[in-house]
C-alpha atoms as a PDB file:
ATOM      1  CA  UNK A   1       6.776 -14.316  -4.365  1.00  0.00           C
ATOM      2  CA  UNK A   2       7.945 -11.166  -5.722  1.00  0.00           C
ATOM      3  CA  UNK A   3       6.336  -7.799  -4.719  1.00  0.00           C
ATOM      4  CA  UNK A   4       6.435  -4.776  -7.270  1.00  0.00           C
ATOM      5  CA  UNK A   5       4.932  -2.182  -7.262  1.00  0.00           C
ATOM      6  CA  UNK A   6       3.008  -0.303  -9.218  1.00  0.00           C
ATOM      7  CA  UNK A   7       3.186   3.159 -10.939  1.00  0.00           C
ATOM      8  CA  UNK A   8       0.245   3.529 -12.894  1.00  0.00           C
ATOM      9  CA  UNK A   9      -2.168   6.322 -12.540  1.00  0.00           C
ATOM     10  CA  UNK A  10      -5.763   5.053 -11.494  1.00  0.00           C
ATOM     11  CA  UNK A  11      -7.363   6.977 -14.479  1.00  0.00           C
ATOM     12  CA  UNK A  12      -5.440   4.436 -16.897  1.00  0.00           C
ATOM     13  CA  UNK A  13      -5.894   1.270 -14.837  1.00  0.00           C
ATOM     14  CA  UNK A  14      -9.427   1.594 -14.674  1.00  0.00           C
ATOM     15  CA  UNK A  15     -11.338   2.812 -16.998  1.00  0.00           C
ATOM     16  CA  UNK A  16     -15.400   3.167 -17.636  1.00  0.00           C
ATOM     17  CA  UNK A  17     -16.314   1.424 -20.755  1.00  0.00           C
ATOM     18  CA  UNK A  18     -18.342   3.476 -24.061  1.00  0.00           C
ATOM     19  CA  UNK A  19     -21.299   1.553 -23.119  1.00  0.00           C
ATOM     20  CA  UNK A  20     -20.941   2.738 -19.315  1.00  0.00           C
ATOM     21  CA  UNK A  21     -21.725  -1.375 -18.139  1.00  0.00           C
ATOM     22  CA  UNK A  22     -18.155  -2.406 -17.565  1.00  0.00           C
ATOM     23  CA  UNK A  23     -14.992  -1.271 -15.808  1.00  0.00           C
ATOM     24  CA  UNK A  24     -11.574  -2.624 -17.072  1.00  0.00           C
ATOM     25  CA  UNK A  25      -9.131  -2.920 -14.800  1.00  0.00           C
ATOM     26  CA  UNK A  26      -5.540  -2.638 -16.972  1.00  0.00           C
ATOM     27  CA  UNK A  27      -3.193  -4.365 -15.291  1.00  0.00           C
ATOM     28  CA  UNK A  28       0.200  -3.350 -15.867  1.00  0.00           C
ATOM     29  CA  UNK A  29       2.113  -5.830 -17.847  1.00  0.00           C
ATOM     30  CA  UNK A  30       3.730  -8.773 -16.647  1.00  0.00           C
ATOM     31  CA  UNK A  31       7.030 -10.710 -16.841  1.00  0.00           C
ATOM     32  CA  UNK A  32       6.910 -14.588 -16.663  1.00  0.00           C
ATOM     33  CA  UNK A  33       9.710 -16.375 -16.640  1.00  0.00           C
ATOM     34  CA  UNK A  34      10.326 -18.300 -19.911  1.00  0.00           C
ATOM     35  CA  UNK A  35       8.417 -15.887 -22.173  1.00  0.00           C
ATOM     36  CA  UNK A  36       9.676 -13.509 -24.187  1.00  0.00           C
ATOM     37  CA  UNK A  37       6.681 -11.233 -24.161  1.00  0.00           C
ATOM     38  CA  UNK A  38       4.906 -10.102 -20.977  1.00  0.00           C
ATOM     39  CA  UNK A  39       1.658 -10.478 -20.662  1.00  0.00           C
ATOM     40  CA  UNK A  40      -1.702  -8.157 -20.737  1.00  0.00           C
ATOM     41  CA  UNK A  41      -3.982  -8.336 -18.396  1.00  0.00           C
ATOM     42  CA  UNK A  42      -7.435  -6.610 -18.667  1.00  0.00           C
ATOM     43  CA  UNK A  43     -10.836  -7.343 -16.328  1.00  0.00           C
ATOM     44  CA  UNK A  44     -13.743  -6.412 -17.075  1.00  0.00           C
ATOM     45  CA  UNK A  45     -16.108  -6.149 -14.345  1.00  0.00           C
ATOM     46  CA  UNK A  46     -19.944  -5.465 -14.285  1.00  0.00           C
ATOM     47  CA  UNK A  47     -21.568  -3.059 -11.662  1.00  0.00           C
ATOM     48  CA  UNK A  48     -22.326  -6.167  -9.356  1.00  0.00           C
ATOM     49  CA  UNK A  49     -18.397  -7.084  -9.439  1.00  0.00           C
ATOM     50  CA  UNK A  50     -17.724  -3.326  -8.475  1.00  0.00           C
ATOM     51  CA  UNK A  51     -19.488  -3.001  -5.731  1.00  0.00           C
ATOM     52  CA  UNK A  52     -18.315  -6.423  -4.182  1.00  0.00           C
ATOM     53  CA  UNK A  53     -14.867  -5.696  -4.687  1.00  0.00           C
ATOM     54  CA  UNK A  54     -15.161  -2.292  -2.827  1.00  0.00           C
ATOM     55  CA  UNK A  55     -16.669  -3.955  -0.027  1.00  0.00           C
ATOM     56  CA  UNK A  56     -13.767  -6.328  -0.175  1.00  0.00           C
ATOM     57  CA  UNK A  57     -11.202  -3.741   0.240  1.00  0.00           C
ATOM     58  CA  UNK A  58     -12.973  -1.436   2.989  1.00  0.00           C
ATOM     59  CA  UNK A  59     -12.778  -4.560   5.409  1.00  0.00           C
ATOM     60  CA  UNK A  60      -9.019  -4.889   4.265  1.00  0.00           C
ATOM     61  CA  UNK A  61      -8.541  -1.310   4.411  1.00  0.00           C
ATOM     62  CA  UNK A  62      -9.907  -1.564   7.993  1.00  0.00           C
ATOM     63  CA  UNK A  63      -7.249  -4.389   8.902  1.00  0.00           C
ATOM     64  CA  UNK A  64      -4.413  -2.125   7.542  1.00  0.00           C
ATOM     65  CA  UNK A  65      -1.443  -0.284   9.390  1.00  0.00           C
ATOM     66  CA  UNK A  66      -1.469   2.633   9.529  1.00  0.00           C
ATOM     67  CA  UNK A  67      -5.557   3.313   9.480  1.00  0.00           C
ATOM     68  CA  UNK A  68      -6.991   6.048   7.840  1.00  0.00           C
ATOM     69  CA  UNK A  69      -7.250   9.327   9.175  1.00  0.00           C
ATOM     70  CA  UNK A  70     -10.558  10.608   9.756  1.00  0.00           C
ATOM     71  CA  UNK A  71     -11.279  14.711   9.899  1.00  0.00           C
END
């Protein structure tokens, strides 16, 4: 699998929607092999989503090198 990484700022891949129930997460777009057009990628999550997927990502923030730096 191929890594790239992204250069997106946060502000435009998530964003709050009008109604202030949803995030979208934009994910940049993305090549596939044997299309001429990438493809779009949006998620919508509800507040329930939110808060499991940050509690997802502090336990794999936890398992990182280098961990963070507390003051």
């Amino acid at each position: 699998m191929k890594k790239m990484p992204l250069s997106v700022a946060q502000a435009d891949m998530w964003v709050l929607s009008a109604d202030r129930l949803t995030v979208r997460l934009n994910i940049p777009p993305v090549r596939l092999a044997g299309h001429d057009k990438p493809l779009n990628v949006h998620l919508d999550c509800d507040a329930k989503t939110v808060d499991e997927i940050l509690k997802r990502l502090t336990v794999l923030r936890s398992q990182m090198d280098p961990p963070p730096v507390r003051s």
